[in-house]
PDB file of N, CA and C in Angstrom:
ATOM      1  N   UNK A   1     -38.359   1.316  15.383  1.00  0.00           N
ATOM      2  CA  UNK A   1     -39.298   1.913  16.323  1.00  0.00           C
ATOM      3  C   UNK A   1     -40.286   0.837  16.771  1.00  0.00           C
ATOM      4  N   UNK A   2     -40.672   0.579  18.073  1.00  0.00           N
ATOM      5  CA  UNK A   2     -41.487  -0.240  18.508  1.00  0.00           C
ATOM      6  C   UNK A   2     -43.070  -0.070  18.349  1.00  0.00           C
ATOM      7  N   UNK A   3     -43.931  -0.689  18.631  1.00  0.00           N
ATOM      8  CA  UNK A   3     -45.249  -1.264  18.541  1.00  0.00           C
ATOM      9  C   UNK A   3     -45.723   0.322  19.231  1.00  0.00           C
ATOM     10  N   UNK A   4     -45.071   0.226  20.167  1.00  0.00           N
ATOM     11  CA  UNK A   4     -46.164   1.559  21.201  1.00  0.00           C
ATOM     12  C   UNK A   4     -45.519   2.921  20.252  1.00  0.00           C
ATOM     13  N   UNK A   5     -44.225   3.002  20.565  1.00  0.00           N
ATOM     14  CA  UNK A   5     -43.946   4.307  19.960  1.00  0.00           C
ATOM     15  C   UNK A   5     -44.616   4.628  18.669  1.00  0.00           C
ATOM     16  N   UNK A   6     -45.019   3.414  17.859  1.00  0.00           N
ATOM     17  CA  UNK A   6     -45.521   4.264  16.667  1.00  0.00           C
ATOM     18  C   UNK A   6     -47.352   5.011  17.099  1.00  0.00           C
ATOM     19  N   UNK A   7     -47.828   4.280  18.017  1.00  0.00           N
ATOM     20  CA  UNK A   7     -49.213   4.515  18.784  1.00  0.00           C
ATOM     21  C   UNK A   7     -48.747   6.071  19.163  1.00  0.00           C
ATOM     22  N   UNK A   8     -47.642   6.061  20.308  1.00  0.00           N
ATOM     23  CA  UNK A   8     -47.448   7.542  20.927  1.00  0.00           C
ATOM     24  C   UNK A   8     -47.464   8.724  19.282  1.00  0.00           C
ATOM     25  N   UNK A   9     -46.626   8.367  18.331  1.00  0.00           N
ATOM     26  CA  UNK A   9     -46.700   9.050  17.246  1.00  0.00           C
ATOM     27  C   UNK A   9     -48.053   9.215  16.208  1.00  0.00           C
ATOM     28  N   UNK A  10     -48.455   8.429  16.930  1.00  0.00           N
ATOM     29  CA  UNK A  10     -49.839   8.239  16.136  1.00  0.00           C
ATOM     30  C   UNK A  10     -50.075   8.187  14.300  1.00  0.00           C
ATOM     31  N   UNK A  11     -48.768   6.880  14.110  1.00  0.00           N
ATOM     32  CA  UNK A  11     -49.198   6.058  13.410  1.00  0.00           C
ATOM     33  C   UNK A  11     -49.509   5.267  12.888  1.00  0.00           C
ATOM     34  N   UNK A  12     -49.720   4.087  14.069  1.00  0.00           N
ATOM     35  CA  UNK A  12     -51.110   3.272  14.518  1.00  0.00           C
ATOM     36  C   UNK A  12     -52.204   3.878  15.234  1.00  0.00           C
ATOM     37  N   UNK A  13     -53.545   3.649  14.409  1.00  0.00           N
ATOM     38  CA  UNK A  13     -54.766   4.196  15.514  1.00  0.00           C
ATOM     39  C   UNK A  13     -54.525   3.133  16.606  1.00  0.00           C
ATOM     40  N   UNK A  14     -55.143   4.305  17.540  1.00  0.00           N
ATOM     41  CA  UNK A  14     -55.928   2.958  18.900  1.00  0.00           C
ATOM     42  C   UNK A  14     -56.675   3.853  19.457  1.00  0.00           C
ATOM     43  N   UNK A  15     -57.555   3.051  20.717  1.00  0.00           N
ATOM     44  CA  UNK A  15     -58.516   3.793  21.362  1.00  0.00           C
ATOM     45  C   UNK A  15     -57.982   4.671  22.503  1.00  0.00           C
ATOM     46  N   UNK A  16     -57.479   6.397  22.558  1.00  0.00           N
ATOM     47  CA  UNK A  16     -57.038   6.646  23.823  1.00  0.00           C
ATOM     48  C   UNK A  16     -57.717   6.909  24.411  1.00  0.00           C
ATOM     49  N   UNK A  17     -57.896   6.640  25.346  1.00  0.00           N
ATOM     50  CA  UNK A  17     -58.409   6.652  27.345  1.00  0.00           C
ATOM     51  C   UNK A  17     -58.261   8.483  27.568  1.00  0.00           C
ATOM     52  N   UNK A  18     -57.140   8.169  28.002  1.00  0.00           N
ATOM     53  CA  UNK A  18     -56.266   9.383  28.492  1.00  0.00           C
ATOM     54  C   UNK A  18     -54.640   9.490  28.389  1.00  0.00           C
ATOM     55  N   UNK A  19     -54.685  11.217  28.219  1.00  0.00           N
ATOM     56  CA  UNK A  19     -53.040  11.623  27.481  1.00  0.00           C
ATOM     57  C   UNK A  19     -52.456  13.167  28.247  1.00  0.00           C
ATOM     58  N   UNK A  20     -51.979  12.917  28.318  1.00  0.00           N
ATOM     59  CA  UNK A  20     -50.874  13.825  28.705  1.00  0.00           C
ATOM     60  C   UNK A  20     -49.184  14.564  28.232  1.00  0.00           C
ATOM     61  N   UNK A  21     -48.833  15.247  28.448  1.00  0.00           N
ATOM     62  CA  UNK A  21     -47.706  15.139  28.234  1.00  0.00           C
ATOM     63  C   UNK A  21     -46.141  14.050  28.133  1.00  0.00           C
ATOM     64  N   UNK A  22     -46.820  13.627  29.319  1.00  0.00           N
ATOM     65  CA  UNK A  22     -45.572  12.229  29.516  1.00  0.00           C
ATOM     66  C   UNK A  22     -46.073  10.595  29.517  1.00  0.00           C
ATOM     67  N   UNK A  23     -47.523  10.812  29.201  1.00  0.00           N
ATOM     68  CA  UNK A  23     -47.704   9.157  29.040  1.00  0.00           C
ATOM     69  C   UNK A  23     -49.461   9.186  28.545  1.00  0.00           C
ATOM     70  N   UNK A  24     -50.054   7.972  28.142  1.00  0.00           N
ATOM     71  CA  UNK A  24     -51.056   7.875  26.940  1.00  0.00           C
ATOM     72  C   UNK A  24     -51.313   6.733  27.608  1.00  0.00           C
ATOM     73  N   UNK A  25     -52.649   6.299  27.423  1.00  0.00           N
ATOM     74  CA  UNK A  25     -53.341   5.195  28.093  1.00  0.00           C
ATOM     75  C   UNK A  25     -54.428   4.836  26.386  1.00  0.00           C
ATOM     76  N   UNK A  26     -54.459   3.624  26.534  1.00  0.00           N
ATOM     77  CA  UNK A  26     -55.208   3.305  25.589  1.00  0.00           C
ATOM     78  C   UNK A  26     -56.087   2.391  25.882  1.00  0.00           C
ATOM     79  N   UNK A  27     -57.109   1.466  24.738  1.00  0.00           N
ATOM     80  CA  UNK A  27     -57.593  -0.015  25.148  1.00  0.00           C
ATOM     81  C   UNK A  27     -56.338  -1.173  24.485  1.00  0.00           C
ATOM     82  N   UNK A  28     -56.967  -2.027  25.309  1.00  0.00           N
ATOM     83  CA  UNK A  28     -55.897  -3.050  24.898  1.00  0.00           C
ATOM     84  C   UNK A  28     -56.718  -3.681  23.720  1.00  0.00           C
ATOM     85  N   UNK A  29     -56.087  -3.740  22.771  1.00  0.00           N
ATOM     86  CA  UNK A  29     -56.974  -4.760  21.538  1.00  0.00           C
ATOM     87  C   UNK A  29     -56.956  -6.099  21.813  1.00  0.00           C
ATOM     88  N   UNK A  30     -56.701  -7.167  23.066  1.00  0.00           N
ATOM     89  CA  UNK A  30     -57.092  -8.298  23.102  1.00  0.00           C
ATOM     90  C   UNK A  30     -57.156  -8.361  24.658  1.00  0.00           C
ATOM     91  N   UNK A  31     -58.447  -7.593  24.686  1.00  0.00           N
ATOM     92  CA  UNK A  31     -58.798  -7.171  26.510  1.00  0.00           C
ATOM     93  C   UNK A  31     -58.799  -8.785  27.345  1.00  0.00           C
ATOM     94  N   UNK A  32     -58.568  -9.138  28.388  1.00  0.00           N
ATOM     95  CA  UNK A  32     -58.369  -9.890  29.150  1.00  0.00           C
ATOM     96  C   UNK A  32     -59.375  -9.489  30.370  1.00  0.00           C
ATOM     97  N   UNK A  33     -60.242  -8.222  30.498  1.00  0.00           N
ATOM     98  CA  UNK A  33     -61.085  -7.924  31.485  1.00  0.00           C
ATOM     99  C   UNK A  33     -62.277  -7.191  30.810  1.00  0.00           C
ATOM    100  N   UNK A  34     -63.559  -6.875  31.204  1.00  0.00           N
ATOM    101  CA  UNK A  34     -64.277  -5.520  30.576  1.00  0.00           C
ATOM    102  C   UNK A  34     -63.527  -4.444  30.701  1.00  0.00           C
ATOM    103  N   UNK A  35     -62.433  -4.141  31.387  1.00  0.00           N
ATOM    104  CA  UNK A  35     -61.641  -2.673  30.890  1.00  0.00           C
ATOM    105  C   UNK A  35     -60.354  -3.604  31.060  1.00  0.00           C
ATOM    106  N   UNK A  36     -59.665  -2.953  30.669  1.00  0.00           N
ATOM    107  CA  UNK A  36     -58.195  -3.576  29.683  1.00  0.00           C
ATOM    108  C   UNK A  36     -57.644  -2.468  29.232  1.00  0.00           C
ATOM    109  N   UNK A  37     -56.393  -1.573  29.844  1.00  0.00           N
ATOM    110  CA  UNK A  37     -56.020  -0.247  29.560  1.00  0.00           C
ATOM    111  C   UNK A  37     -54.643  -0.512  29.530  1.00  0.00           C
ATOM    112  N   UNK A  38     -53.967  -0.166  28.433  1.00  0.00           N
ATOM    113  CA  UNK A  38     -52.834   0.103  28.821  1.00  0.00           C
ATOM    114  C   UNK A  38     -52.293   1.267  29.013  1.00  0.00           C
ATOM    115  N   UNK A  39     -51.238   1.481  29.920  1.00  0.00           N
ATOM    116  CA  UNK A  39     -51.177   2.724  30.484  1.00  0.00           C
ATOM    117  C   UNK A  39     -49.455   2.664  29.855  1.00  0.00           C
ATOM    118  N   UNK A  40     -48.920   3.836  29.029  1.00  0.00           N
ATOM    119  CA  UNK A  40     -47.199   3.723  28.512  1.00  0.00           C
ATOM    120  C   UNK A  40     -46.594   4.957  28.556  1.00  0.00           C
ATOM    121  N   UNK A  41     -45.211   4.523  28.811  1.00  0.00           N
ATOM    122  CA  UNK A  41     -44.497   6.197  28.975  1.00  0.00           C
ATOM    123  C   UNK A  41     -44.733   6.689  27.446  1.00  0.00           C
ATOM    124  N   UNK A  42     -44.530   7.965  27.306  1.00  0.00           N
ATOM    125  CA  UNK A  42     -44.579   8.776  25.869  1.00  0.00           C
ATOM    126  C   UNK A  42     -43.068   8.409  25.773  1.00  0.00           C
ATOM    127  N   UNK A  43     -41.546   8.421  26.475  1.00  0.00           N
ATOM    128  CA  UNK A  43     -40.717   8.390  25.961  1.00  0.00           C
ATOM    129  C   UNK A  43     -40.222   6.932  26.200  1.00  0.00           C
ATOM    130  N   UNK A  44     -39.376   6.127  24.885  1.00  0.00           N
ATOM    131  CA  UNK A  44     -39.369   4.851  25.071  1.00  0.00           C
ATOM    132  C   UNK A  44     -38.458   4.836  26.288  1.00  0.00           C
ATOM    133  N   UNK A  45     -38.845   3.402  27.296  1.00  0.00           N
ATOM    134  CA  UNK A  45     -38.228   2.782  28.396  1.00  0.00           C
ATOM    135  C   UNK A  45     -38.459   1.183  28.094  1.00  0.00           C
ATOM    136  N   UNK A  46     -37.431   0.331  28.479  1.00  0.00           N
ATOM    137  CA  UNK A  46     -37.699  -0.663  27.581  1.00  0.00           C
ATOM    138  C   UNK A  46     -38.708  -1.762  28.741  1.00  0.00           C
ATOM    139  N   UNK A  47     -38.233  -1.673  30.220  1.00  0.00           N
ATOM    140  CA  UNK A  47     -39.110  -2.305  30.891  1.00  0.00           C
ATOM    141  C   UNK A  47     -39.105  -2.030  32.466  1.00  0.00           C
ATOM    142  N   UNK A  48     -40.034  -2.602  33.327  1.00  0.00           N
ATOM    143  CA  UNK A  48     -39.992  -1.689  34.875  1.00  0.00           C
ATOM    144  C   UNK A  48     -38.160  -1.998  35.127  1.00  0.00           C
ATOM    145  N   UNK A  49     -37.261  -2.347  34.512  1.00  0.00           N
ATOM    146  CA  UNK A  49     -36.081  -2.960  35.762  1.00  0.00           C
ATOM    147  C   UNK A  49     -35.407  -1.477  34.942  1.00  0.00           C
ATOM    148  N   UNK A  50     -35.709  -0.628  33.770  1.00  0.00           N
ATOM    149  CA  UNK A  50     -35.366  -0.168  33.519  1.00  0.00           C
ATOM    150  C   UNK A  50     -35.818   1.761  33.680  1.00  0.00           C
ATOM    151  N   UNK A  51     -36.881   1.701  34.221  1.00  0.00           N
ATOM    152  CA  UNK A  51     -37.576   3.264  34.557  1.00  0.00           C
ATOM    153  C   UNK A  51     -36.938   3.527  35.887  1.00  0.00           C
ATOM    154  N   UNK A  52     -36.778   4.894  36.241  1.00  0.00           N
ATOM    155  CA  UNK A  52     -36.616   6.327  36.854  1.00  0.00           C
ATOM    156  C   UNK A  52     -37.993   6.186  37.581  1.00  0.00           C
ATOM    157  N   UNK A  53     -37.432   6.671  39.140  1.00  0.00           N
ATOM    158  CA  UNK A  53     -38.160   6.704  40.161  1.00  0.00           C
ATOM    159  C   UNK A  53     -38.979   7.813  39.917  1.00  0.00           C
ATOM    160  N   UNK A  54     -38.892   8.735  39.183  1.00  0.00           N
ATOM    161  CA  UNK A  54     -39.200  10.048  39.249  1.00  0.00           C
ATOM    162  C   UNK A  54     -40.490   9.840  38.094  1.00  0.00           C
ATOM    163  N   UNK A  55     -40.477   8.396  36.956  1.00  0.00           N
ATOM    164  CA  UNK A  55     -41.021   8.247  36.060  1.00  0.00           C
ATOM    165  C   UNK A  55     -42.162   7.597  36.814  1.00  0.00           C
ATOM    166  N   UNK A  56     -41.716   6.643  37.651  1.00  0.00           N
ATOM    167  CA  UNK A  56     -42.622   5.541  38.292  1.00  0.00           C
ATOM    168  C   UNK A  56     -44.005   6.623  39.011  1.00  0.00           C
ATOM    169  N   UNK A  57     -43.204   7.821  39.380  1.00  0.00           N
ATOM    170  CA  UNK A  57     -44.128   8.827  40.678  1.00  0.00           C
ATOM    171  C   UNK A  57     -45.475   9.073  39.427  1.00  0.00           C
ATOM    172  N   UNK A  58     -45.330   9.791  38.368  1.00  0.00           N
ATOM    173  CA  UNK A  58     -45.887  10.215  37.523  1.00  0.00           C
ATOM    174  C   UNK A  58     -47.157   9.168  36.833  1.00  0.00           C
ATOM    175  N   UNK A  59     -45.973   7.856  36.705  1.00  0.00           N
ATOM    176  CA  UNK A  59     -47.158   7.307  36.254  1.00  0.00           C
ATOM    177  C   UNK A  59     -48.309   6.865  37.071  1.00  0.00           C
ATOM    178  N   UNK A  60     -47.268   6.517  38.461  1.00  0.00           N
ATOM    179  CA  UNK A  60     -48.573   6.149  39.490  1.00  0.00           C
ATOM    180  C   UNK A  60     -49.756   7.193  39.487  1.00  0.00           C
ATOM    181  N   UNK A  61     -49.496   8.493  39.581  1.00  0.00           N
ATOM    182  CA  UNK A  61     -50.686   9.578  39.479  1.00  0.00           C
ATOM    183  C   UNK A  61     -51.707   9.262  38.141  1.00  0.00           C
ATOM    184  N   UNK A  62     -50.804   8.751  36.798  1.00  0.00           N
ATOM    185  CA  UNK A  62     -51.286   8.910  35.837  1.00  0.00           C
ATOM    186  C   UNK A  62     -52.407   7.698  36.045  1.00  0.00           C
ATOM    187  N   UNK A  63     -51.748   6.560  36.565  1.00  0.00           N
ATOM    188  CA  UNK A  63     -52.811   5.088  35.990  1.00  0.00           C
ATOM    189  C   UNK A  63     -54.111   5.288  36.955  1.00  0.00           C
ATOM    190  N   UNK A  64     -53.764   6.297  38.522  1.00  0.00           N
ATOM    191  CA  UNK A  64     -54.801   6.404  39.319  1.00  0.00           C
ATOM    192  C   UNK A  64     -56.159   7.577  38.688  1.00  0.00           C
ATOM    193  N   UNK A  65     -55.510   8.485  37.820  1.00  0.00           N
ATOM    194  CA  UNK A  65     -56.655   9.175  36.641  1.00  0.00           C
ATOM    195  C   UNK A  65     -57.223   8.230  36.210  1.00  0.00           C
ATOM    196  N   UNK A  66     -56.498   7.356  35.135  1.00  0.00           N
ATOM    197  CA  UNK A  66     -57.114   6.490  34.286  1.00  0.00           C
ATOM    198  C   UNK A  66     -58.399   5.674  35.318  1.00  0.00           C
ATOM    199  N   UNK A  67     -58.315   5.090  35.771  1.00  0.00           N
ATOM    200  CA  UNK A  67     -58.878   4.498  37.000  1.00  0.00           C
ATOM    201  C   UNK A  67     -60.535   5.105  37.355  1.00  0.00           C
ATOM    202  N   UNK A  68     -60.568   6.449  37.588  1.00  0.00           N
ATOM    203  CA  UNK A  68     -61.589   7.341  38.316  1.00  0.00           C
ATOM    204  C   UNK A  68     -61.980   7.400  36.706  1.00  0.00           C
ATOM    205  N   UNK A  69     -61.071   8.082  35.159  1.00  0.00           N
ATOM    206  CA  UNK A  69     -61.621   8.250  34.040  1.00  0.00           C
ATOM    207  C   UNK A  69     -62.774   6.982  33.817  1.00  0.00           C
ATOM    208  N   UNK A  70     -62.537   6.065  34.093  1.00  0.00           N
ATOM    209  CA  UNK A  70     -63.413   4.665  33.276  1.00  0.00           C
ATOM    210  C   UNK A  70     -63.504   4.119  34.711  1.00  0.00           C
ATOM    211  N   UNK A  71     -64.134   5.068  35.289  1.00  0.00           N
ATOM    212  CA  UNK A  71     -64.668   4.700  36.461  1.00  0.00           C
ATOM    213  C   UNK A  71     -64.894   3.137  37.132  1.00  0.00           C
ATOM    214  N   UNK A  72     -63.864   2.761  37.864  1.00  0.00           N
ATOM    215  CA  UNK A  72     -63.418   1.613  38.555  1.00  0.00           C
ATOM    216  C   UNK A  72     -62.188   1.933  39.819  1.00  0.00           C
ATOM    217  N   UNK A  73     -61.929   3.130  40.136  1.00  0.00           N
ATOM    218  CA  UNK A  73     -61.638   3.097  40.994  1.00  0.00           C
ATOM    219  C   UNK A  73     -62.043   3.132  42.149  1.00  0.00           C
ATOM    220  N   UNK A  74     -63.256   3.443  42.553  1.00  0.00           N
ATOM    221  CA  UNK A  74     -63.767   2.659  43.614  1.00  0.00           C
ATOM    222  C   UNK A  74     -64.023   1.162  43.447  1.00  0.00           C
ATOM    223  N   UNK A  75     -64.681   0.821  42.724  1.00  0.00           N
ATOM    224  CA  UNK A  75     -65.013  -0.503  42.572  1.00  0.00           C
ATOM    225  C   UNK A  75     -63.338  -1.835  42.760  1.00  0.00           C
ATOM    226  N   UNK A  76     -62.632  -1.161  42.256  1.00  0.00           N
ATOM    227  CA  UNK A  76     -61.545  -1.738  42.503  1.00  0.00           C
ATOM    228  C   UNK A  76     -60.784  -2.401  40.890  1.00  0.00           C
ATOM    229  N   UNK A  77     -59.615  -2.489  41.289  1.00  0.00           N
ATOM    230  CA  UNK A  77     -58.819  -2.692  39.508  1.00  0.00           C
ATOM    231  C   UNK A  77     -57.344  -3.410  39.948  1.00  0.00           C
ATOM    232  N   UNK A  78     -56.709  -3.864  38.769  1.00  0.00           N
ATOM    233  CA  UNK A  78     -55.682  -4.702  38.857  1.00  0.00           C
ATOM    234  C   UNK A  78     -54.627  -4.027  38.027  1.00  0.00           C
ATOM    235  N   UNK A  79     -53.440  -4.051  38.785  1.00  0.00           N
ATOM    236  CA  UNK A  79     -52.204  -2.985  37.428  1.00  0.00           C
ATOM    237  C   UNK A  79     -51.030  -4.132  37.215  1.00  0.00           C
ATOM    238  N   UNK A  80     -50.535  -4.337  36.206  1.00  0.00           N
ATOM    239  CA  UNK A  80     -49.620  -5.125  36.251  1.00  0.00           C
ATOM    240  C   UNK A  80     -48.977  -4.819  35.056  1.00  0.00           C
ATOM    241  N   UNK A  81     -47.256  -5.368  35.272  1.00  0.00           N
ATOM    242  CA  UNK A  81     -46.680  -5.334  34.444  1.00  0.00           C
ATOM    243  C   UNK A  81     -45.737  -6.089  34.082  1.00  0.00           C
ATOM    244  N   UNK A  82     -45.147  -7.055  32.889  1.00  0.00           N
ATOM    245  CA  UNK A  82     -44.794  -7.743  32.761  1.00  0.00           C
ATOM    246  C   UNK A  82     -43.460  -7.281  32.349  1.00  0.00           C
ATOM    247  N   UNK A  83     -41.925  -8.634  32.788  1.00  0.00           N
ATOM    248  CA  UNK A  83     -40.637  -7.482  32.786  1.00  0.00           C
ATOM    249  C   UNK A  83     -40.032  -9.120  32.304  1.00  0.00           C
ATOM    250  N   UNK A  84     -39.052  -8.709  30.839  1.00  0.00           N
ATOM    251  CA  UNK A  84     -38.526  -9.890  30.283  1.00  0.00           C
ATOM    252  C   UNK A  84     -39.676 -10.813  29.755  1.00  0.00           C
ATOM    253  N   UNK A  85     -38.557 -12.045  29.121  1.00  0.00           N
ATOM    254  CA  UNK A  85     -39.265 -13.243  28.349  1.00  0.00           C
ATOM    255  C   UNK A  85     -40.234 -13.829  29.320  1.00  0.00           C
ATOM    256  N   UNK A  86     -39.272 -14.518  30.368  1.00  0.00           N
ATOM    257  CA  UNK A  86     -39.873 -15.203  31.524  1.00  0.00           C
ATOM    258  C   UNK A  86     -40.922 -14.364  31.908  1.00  0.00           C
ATOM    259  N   UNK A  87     -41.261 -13.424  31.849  1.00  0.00           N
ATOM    260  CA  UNK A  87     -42.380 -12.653  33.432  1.00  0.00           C
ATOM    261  C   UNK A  87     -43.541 -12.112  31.815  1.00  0.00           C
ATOM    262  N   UNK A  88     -43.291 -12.624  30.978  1.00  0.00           N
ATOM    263  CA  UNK A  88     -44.146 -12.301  29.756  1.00  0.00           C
ATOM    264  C   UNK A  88     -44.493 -10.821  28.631  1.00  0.00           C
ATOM    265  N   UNK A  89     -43.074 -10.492  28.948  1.00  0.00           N
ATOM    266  CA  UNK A  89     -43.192  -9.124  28.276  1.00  0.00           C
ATOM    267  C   UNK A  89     -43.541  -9.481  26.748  1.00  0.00           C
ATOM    268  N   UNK A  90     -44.142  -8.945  26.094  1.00  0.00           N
ATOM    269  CA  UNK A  90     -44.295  -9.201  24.344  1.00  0.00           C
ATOM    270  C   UNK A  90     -44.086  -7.918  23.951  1.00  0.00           C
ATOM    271  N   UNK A  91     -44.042  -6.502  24.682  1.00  0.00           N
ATOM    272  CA  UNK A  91     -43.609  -5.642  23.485  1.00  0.00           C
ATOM    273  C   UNK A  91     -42.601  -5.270  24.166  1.00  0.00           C
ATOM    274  N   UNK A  92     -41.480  -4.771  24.126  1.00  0.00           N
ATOM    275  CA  UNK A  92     -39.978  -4.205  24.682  1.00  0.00           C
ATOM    276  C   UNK A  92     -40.363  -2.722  25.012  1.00  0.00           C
ATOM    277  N   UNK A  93     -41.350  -2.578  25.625  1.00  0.00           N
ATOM    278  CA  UNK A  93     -41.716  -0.689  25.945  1.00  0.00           C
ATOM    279  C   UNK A  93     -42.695  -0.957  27.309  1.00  0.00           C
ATOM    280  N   UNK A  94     -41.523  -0.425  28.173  1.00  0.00           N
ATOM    281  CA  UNK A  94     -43.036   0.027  29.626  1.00  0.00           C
ATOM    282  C   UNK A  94     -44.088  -0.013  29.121  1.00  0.00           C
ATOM    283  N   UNK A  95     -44.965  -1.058  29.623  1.00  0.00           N
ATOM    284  CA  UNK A  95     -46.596  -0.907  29.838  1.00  0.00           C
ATOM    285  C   UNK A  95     -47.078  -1.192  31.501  1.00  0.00           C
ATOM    286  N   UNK A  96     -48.428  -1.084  31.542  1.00  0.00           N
ATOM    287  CA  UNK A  96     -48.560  -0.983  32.736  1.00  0.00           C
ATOM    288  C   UNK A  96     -50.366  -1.256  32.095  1.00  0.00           C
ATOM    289  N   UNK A  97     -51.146  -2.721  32.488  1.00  0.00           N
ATOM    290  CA  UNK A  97     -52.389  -3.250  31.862  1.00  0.00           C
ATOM    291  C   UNK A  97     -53.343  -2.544  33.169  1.00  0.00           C
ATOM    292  N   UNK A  98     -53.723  -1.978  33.074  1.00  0.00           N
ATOM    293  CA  UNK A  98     -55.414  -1.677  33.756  1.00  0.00           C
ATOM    294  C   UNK A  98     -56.193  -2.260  33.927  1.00  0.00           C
ATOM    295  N   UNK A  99     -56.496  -3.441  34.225  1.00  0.00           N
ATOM    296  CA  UNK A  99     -58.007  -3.847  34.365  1.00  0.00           C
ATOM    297  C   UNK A  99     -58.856  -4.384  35.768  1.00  0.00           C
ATOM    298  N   UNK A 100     -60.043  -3.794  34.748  1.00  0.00           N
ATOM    299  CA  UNK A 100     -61.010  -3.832  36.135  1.00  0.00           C
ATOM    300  C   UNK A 100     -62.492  -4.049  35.511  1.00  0.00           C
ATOM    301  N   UNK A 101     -63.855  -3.768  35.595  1.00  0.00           N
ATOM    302  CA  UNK A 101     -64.516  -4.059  35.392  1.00  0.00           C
ATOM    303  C   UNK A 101     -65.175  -5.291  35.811  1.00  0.00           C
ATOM    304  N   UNK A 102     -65.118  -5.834  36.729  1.00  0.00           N
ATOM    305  CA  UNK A 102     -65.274  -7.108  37.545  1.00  0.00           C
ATOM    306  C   UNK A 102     -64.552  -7.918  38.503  1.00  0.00           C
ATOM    307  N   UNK A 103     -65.182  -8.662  39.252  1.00  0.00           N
ATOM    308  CA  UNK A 103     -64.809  -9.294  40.063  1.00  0.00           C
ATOM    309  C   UNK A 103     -63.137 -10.136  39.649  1.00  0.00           C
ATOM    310  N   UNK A 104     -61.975  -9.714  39.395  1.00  0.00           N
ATOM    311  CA  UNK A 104     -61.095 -10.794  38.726  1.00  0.00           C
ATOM    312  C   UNK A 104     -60.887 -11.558  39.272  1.00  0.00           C
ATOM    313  N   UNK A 105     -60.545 -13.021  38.715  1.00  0.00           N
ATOM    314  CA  UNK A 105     -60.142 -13.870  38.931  1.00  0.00           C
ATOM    315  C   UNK A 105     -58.210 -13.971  39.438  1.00  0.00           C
ATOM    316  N   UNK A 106     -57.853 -15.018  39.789  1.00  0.00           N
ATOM    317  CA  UNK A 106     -56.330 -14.858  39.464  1.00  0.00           C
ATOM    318  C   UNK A 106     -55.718 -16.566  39.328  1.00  0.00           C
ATOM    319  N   UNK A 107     -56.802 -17.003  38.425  1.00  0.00           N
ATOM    320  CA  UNK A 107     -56.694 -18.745  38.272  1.00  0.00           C
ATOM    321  C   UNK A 107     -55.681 -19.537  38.077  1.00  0.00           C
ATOM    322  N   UNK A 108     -54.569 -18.259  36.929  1.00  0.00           N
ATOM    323  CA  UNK A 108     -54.030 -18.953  36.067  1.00  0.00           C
ATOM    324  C   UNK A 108     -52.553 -19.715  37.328  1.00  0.00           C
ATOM    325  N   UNK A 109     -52.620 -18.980  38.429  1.00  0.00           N
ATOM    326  CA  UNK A 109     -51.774 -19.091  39.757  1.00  0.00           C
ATOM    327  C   UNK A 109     -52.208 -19.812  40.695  1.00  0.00           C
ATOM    328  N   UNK A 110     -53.765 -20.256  40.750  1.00  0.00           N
ATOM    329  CA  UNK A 110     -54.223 -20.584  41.883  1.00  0.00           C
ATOM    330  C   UNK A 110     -54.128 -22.168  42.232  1.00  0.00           C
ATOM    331  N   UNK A 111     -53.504 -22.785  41.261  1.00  0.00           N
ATOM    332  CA  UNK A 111     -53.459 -23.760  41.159  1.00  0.00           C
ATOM    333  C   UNK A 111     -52.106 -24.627  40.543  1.00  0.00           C
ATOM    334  N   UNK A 112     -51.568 -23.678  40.543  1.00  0.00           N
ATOM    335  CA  UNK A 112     -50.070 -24.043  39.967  1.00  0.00           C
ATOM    336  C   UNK A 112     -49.264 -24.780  41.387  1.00  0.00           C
ATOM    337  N   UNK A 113     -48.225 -25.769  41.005  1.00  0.00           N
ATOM    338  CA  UNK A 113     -46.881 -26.006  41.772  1.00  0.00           C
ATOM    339  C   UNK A 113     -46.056 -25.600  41.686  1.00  0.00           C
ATOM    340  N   UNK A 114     -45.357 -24.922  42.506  1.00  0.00           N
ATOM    341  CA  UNK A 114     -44.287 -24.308  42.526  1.00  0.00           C
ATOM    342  C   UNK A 114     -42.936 -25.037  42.024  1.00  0.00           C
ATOM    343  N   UNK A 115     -43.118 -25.958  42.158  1.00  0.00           N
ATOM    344  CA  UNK A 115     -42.036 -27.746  42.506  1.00  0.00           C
ATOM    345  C   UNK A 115     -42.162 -27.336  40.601  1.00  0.00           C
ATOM    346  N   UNK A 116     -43.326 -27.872  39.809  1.00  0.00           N
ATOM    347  CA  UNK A 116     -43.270 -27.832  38.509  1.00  0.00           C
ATOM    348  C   UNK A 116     -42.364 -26.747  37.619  1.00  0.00           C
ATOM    349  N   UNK A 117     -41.779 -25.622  38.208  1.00  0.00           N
ATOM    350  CA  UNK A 117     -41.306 -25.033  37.557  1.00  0.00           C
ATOM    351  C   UNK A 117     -39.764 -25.152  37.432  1.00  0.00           C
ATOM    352  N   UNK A 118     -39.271 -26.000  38.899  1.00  0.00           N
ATOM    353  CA  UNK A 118     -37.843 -25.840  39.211  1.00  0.00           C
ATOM    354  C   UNK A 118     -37.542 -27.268  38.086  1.00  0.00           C
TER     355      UNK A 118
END
């Protein structure tokens, strides 16, 4: 059983946000913004190349709650999700990171060569 599923089962604590029937939002324990949410299906999916359009609809409603909950959706927020080794996945379970709470940056790109990677 993976990292999140034992969270959805709740047996790892964490901080939840917001929950529902089909998906659970938490804090991220090594926040990267003042809010840092992760947003995960309740049933395991291993990554976006692998979710249901019908899953994607749901969560979009869900991460736009989360959003207005910890109020930053006006202010504005960043959703992302990482898919495989390369694109930086570390746990094998749909996530989807929340953050907002400030002005973000997007450095770690802004300055890269493209040429350096080939």
């Amino acid at each position: 059983m993976c990292l999140f599923c034992k969270i959805i089962n709740k047996e790892i604590p964490s901080e939840i946000i917001l929950e529902d029937e089909n998906f659970i939002a938490f804090h991220d324990i090594n926040p990267k913004a003042p809010v840092h949410i992760l947003a995960i299906p309740k049933s395991h999916v291993n990554s976006f190349n692998d979710v249901s359009s019908d899953m994607m609809a749901g969560m979009t409603i869900f991460i736009q709650n989360i959003a207005k909950e910890v109020d930053i959706d006006k202010s504005g927020y960043r959703v992302i999700t990482n898919i495989g080794d390369n694109g930086g996945q570390e746990v094998k379970h749909l996530h989807f990171h929340v953050l907002g709470g400030a002005k973000l940056a997007w450095t770690h790109l802004s300055d890269s060569n493209p040429k350096a990677f080939l």
